[in-house]
Every structure is written in structure tokens, then in C-alpha cells.
C-alpha atoms as a PDB file:
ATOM      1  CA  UNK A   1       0.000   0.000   0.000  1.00  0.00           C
ATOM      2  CA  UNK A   2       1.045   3.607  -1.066  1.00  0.00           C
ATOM      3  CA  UNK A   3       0.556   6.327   1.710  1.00  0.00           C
ATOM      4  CA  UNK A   4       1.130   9.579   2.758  1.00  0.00           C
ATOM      5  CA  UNK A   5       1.793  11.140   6.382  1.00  0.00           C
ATOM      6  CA  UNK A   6       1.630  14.671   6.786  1.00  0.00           C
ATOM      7  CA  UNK A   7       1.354  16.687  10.468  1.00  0.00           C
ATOM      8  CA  UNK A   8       1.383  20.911  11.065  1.00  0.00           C
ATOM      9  CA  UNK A   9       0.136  20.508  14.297  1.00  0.00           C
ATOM     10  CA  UNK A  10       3.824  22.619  15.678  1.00  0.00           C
ATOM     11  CA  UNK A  11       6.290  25.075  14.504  1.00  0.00           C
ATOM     12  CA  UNK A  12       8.254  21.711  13.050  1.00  0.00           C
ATOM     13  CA  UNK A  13       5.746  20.361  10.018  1.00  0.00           C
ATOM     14  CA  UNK A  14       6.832  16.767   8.398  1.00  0.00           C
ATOM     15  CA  UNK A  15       5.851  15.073   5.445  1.00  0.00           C
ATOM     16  CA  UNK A  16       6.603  10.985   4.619  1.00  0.00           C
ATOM     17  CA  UNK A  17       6.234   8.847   1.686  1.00  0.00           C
ATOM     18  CA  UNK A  18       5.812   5.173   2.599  1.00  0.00           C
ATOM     19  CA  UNK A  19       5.604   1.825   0.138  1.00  0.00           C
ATOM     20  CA  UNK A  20       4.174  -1.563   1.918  1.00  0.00           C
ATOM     21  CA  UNK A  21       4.829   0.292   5.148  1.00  0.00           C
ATOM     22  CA  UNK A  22       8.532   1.642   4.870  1.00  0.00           C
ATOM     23  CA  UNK A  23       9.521   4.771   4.656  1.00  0.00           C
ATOM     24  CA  UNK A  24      11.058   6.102   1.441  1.00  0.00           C
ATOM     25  CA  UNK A  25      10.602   9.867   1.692  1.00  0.00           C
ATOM     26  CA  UNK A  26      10.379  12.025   4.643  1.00  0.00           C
ATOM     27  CA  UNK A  27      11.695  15.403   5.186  1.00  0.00           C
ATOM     28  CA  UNK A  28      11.043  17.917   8.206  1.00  0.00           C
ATOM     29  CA  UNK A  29      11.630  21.931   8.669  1.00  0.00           C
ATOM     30  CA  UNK A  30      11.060  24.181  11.037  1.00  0.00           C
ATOM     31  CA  UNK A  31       7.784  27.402  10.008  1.00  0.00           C
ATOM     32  CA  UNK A  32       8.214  30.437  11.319  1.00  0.00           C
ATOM     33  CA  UNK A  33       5.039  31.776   9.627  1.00  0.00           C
ATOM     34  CA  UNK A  34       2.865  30.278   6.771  1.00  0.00           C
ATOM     35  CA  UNK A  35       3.780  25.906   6.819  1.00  0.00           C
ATOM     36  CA  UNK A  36       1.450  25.885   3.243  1.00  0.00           C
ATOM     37  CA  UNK A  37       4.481  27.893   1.260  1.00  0.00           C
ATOM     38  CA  UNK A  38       6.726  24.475   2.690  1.00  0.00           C
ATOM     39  CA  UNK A  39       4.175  22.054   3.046  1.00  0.00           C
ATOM     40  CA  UNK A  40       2.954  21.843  -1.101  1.00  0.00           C
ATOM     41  CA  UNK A  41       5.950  21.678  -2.492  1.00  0.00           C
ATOM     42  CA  UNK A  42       7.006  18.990  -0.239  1.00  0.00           C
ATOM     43  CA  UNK A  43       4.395  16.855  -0.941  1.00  0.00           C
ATOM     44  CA  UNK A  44       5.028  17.038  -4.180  1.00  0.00           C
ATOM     45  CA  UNK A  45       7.904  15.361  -3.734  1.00  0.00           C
ATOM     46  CA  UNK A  46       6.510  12.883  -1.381  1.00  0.00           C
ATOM     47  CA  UNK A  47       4.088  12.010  -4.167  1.00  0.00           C
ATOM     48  CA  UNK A  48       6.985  11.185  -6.976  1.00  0.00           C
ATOM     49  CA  UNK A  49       8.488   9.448  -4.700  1.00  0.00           C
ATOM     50  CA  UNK A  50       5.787   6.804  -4.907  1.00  0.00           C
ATOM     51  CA  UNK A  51       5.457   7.314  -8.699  1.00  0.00           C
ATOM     52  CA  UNK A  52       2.534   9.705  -8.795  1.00  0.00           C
ATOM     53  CA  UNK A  53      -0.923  10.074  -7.748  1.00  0.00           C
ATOM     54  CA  UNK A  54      -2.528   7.412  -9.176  1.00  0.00           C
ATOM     55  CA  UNK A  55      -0.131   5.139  -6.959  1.00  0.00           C
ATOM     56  CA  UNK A  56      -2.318   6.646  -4.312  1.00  0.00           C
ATOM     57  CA  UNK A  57      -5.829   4.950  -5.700  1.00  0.00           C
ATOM     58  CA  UNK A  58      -6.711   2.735  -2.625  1.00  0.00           C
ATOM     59  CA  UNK A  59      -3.912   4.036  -0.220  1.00  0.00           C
ATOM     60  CA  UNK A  60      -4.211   6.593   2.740  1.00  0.00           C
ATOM     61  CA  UNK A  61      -3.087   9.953   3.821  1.00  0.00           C
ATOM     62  CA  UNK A  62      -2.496   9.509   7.401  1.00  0.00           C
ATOM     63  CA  UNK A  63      -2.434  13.239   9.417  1.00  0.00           C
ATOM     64  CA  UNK A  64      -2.306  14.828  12.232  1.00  0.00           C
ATOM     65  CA  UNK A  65      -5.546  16.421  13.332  1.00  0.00           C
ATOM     66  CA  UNK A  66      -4.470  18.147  16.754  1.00  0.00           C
ATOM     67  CA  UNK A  67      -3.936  19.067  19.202  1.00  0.00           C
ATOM     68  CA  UNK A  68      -2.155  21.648  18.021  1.00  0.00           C
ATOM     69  CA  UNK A  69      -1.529  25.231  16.597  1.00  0.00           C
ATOM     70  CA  UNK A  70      -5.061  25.753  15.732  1.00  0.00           C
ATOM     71  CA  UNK A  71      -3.915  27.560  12.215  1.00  0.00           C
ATOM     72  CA  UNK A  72      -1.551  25.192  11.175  1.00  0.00           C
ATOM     73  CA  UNK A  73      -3.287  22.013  11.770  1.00  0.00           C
ATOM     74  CA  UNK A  74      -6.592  23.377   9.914  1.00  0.00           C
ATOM     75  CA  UNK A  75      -4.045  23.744   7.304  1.00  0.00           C
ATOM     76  CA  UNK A  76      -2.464  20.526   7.535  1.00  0.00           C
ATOM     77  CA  UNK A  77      -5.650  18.581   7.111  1.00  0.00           C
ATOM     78  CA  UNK A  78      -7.432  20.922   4.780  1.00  0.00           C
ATOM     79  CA  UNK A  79      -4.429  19.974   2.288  1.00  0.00           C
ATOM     80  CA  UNK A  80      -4.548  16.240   3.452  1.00  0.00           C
ATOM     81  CA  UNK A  81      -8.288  16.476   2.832  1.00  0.00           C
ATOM     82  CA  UNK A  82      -8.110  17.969  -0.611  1.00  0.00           C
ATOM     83  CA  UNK A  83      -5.906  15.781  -1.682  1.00  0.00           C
ATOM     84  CA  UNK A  84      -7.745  12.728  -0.638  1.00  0.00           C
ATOM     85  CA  UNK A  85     -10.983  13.704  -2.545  1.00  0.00           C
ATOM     86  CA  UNK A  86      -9.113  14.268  -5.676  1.00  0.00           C
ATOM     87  CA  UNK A  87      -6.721  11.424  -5.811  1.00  0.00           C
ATOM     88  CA  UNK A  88     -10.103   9.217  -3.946  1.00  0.00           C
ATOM     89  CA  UNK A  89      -8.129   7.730  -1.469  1.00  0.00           C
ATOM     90  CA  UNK A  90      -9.351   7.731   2.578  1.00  0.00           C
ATOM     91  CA  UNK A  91      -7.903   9.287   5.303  1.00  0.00           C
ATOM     92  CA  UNK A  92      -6.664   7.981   8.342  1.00  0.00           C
ATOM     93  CA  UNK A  93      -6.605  10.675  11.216  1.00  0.00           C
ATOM     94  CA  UNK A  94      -3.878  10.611  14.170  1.00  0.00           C
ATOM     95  CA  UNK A  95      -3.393  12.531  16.805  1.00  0.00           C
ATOM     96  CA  UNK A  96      -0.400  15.021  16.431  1.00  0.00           C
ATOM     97  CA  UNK A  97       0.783  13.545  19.949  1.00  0.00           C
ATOM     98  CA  UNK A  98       0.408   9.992  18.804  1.00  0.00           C
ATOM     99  CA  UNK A  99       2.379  10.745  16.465  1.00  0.00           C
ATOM    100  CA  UNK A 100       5.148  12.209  17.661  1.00  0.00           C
ATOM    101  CA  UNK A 101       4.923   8.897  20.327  1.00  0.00           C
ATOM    102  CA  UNK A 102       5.603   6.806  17.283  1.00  0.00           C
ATOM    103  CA  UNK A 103       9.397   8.238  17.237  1.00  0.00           C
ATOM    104  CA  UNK A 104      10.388   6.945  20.425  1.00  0.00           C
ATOM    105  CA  UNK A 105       9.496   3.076  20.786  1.00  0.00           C
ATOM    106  CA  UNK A 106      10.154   0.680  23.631  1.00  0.00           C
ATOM    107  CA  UNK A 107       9.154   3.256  26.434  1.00  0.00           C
ATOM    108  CA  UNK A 108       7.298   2.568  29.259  1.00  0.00           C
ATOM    109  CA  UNK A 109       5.967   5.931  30.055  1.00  0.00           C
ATOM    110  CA  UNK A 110       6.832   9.318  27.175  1.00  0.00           C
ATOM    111  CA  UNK A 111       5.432  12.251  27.657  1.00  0.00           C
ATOM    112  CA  UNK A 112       4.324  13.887  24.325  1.00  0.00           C
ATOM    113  CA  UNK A 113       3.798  17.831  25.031  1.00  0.00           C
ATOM    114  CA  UNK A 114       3.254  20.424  22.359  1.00  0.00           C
ATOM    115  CA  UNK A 115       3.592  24.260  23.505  1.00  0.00           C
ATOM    116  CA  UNK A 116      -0.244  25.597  23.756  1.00  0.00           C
ATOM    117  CA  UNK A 117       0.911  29.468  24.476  1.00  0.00           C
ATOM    118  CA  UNK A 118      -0.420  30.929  27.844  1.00  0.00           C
ATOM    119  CA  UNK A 119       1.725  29.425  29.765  1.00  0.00           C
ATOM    120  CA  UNK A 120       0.451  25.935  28.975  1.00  0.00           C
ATOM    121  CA  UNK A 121       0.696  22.435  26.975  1.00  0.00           C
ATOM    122  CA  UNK A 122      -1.105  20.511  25.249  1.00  0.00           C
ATOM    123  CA  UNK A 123       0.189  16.947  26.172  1.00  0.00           C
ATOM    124  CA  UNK A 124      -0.764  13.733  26.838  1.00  0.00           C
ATOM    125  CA  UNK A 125       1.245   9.799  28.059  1.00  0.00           C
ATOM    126  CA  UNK A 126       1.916   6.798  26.092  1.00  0.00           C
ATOM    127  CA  UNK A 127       3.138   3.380  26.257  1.00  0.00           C
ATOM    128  CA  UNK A 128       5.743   2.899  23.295  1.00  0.00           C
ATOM    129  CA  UNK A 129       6.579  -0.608  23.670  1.00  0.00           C
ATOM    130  CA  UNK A 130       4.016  -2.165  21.272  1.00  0.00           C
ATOM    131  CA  UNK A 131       4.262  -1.727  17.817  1.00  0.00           C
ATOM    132  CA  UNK A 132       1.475   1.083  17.786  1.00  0.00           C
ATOM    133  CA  UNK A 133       1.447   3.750  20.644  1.00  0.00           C
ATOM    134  CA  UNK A 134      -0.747   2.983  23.732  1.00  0.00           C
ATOM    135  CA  UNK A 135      -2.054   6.154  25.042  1.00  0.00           C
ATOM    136  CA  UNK A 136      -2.184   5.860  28.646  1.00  0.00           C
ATOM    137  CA  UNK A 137      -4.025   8.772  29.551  1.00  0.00           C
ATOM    138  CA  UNK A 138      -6.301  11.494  28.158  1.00  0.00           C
ATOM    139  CA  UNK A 139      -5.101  14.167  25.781  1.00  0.00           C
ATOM    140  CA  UNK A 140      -4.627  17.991  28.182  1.00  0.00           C
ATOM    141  CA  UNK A 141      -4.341  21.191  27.767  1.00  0.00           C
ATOM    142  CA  UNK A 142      -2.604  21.882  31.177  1.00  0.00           C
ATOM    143  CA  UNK A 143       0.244  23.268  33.239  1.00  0.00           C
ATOM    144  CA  UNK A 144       3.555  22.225  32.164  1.00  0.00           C
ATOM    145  CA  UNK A 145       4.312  21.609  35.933  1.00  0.00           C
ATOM    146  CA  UNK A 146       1.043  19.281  36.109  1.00  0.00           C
ATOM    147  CA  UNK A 147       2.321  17.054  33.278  1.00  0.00           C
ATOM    148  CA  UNK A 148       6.023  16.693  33.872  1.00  0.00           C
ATOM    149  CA  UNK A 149       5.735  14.913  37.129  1.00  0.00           C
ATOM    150  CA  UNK A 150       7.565  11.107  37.873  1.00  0.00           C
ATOM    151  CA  UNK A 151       9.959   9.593  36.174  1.00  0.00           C
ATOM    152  CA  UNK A 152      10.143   8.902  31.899  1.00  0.00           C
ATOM    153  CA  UNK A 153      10.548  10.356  28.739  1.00  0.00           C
ATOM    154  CA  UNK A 154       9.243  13.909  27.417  1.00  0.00           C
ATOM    155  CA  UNK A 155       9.291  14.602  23.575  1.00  0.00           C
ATOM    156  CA  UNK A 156       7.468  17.640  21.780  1.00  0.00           C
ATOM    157  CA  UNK A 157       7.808  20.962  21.457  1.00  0.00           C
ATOM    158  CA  UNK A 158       6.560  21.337  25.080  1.00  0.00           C
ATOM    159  CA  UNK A 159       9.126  19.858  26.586  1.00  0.00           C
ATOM    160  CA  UNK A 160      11.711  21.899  24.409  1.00  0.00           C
ATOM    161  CA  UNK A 161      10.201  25.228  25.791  1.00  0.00           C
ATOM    162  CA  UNK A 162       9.501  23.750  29.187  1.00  0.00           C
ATOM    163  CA  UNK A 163      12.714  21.807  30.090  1.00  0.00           C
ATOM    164  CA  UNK A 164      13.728  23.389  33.145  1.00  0.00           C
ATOM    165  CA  UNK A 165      10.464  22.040  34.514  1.00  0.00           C
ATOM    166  CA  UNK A 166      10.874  18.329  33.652  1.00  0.00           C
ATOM    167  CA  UNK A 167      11.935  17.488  36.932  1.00  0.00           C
ATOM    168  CA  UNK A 168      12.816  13.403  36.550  1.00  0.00           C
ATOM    169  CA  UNK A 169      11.684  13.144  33.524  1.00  0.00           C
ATOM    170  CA  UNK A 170      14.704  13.400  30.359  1.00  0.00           C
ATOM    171  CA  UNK A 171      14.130  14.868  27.646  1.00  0.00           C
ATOM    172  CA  UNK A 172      13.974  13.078  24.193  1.00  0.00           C
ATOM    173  CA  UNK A 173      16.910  13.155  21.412  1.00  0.00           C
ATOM    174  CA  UNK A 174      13.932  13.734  18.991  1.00  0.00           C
ATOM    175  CA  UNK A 175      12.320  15.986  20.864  1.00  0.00           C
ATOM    176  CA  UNK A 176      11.676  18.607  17.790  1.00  0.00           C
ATOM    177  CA  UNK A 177      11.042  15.276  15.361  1.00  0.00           C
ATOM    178  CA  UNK A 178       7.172  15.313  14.371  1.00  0.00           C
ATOM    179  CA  UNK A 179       6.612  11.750  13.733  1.00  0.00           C
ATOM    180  CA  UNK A 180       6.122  11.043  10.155  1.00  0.00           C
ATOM    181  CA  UNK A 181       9.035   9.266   9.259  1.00  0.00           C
ATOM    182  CA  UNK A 182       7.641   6.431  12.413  1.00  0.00           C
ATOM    183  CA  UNK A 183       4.340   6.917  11.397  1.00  0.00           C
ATOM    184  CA  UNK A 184       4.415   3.384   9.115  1.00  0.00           C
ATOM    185  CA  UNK A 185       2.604   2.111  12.503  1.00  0.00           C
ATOM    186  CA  UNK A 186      -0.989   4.140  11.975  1.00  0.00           C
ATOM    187  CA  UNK A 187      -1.097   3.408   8.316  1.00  0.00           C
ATOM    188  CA  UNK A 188      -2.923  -0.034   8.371  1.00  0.00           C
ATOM    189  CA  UNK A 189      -5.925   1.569  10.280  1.00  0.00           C
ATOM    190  CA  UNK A 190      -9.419   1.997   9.154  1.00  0.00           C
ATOM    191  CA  UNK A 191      -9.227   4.743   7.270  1.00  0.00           C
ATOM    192  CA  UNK A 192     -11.985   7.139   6.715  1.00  0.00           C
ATOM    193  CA  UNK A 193     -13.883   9.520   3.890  1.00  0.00           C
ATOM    194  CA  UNK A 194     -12.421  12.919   3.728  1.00  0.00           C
ATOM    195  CA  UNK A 195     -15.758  14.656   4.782  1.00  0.00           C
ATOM    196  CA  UNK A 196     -15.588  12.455   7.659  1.00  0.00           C
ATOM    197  CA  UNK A 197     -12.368  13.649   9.405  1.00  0.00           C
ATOM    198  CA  UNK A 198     -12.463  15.784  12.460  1.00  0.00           C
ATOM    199  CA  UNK A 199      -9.726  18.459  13.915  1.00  0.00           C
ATOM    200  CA  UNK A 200      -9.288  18.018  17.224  1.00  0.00           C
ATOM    201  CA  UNK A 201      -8.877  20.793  19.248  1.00  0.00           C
ATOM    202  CA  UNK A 202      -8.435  21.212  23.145  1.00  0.00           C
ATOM    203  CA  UNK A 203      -9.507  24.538  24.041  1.00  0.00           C
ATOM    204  CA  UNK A 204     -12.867  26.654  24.549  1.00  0.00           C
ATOM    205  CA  UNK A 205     -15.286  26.846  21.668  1.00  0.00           C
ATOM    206  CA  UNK A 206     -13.151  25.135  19.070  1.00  0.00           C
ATOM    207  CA  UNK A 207     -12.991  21.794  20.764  1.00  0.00           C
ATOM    208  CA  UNK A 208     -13.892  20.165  17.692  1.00  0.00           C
ATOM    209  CA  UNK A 209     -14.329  21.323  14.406  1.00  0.00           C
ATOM    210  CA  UNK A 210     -15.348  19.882  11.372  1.00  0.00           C
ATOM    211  CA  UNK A 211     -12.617  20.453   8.085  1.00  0.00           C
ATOM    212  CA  UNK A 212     -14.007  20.322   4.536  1.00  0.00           C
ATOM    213  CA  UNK A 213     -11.396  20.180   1.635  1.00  0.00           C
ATOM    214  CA  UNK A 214     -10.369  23.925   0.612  1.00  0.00           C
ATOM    215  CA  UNK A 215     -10.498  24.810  -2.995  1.00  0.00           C
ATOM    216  CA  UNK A 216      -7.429  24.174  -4.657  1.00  0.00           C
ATOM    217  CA  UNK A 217      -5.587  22.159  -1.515  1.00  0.00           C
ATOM    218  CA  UNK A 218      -5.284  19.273  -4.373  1.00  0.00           C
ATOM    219  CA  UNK A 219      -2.716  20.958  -6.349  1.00  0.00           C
ATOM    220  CA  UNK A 220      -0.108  19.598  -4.351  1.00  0.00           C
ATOM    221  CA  UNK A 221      -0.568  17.020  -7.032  1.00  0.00           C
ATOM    222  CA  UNK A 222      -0.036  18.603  -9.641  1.00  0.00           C
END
């Protein structure tokens, strides 16, 4: 199966090409301001790296639908979407912590925190040892000193801006790594219609918010 991971959800974006589950594209970079201007011509690439979009009849587009910067994950998955419905391949959505779980197996207990502003995270713990991610407790939007209690791992931008508060935990070597080029894990999951995929979202009135495709997100294939 041909498939495509793509996450925005911090200020590092990632895209990944994968064949029969292995990675055989991936490239990350760090957005200062506007991750579309990066983000289309990457995945670009990531699509002739599987030989084009028809390769991508019958596989997925897994992304990363929160939580997250609110602006770039809407326009993470409003590409991701967009692309699906043209190409008329399914979606499968992940969470943007879940994700970034997937780059450091065979832990017992990792910390995934992505900086929320206002003094906060939005974070959440996992079990690494299985071949998929076993979230061990809800997804937060909390106090960094709340979440980095005990002893473990902490990855995510979060624990980058936060890691003179990680008491016992230690902090990741791919701490600023998104995920996608681990992400080979989510990729046999259900996957779902594009008009079907939700952003999740941890705070006030967007909680959750329904994404349509945008016009012209499916020129990335092109």
C-alpha cells in the first residue's frame, strides 16, 4: 500500500512517503510563519516518490488532526483532505501527539507535550513498547508543571520550551522530530472519507471542528 503522512500541528511540520509500510521519503523543517508555502511543495515530492498520484488509488493519507496550533493544523488537514478527494483515497486521522509517540518506541511511560501558548501544553502519556502507541491517559491542555511529574521520557515541542520544569523526567533526542518518518505504525488503520475527518482541538469553543477540503488544496498534485 502507497501512503502519505503529513502533520502541522507545531512550529516543526513533516511530510513521509511510505511503500508496503517503509519509509522512502520524509523530510522535516522548522515554520516560522505560513507551513502551506513548505508544506505543497514537499508533498510534491513525497508524491513522486511513490510514482505519482494514481499510486495513491486505494492508499491513505495519514495526518495529524491536533492538538495543536489551531492555524496550522486546519491547514495541515485541509491539504490532506483535498488531496484525498481528488486522488479518492481515505484518510486515516492521528493525533499530532500519537504521532510524535511513534518516534520513540520501547518506552514505558513518554510524555508527548506540544507548547499551547499561555503558559500551557497541550500533552498527553503513552506506552511505546508495542508496535502502535498505547495512550495511557487522556489528551490535556494543562500546566507544564502538572504534566512533567515522575519519572520517563518527554518529547514535543513542550518539553523543548519547558525543560527546566521536567523534573525526573529526560528529555527526548527527537524531541523537535514530528513523527512522520515512524508513522508506518498508523497506516494499516481503518481509514476514513475525507468529509468524515475531524480536527481536534483542546480549548474553549473550538474543541472540535469539522474540516471540509479547501479549494485548490489538491494541487499539491499537480
Amino acid at each position: 500500500m502507497k501512503a502519505l503522512v503529513l502533520d502541522t500541528a507545531g512550529p516543526v511540520v513533516g511530510v513521509a512517503a511510505y511503500t508496503d509500510g517503509s519509509c522512502v521519503w520524509s523530510a522535516e523543517q522548522r515554520i516560522l510563519q505560513g507551513a502551506d508555502g513548505w508544506l505543497l511543495p514537499a508533498l510534491i515530492t513525497a508524491i513522486t516518490a511513490i510514482g505519482g498520484r494514481e499510486q495513491l488509488r486505494g492508499g491513505r493519507i495519514v495526518v495529524g488532526v491536533g492538538p495543536g496550533a489551531f492555524t496550522g493544523v486546519r491547514v495541515g488537514l485541509a491539504t490532506a483532505l483535498g488531496l484525498a478527494e481528488s486522488i479518492g483515497c481515505l484518510v486515516v486521522p492521528v493525533s499530532s501527539l500519537a504521532l510524535r509517540a511513534a518516534a520513540n518506541p520501547g518506552i514505558e511511560r513518554l510524555v508527548v507535550a506540544l507548547d499551547a501558548r499561555k503558559g500551557k501544553v497541550y500533552a498527553a502519556e503513552f506506552d511505546t513498547r508495542q508496535s502502535v502507541p498505547r495512550t495511557t491517559g487522556a489528551e490535556r491542555d494543562a500546566l507544564p508543571e502538572d504534566v512533567f511529574v515522575g519519572v520517563g521520557v518527554a518529547t514535543g515541542e513542550g518539553a523543548i520550551v519547558y525543560r527546566d520544569r521536567l523534573g525526573g523526567l529526560t528529555l527526548a533526542d527527537t524531541a523537535e522530530a514530528t513523527g512522520v518518518r515512524a508513522a508506518g505504525c498508523f497506516i494499516p488503520a481503518e481509514g476514513l472519507d475525507p468529509g468524515c475527518v475531524q480536527l481536534s482541538y483542546l480549548r474553549g469553543a473550538d474543541q472540535v471542528v469539522t474540516m471540509r477540503a479547501t479549494p485548490g488544496a489538491h494541487s499539491a498534485g499537480h
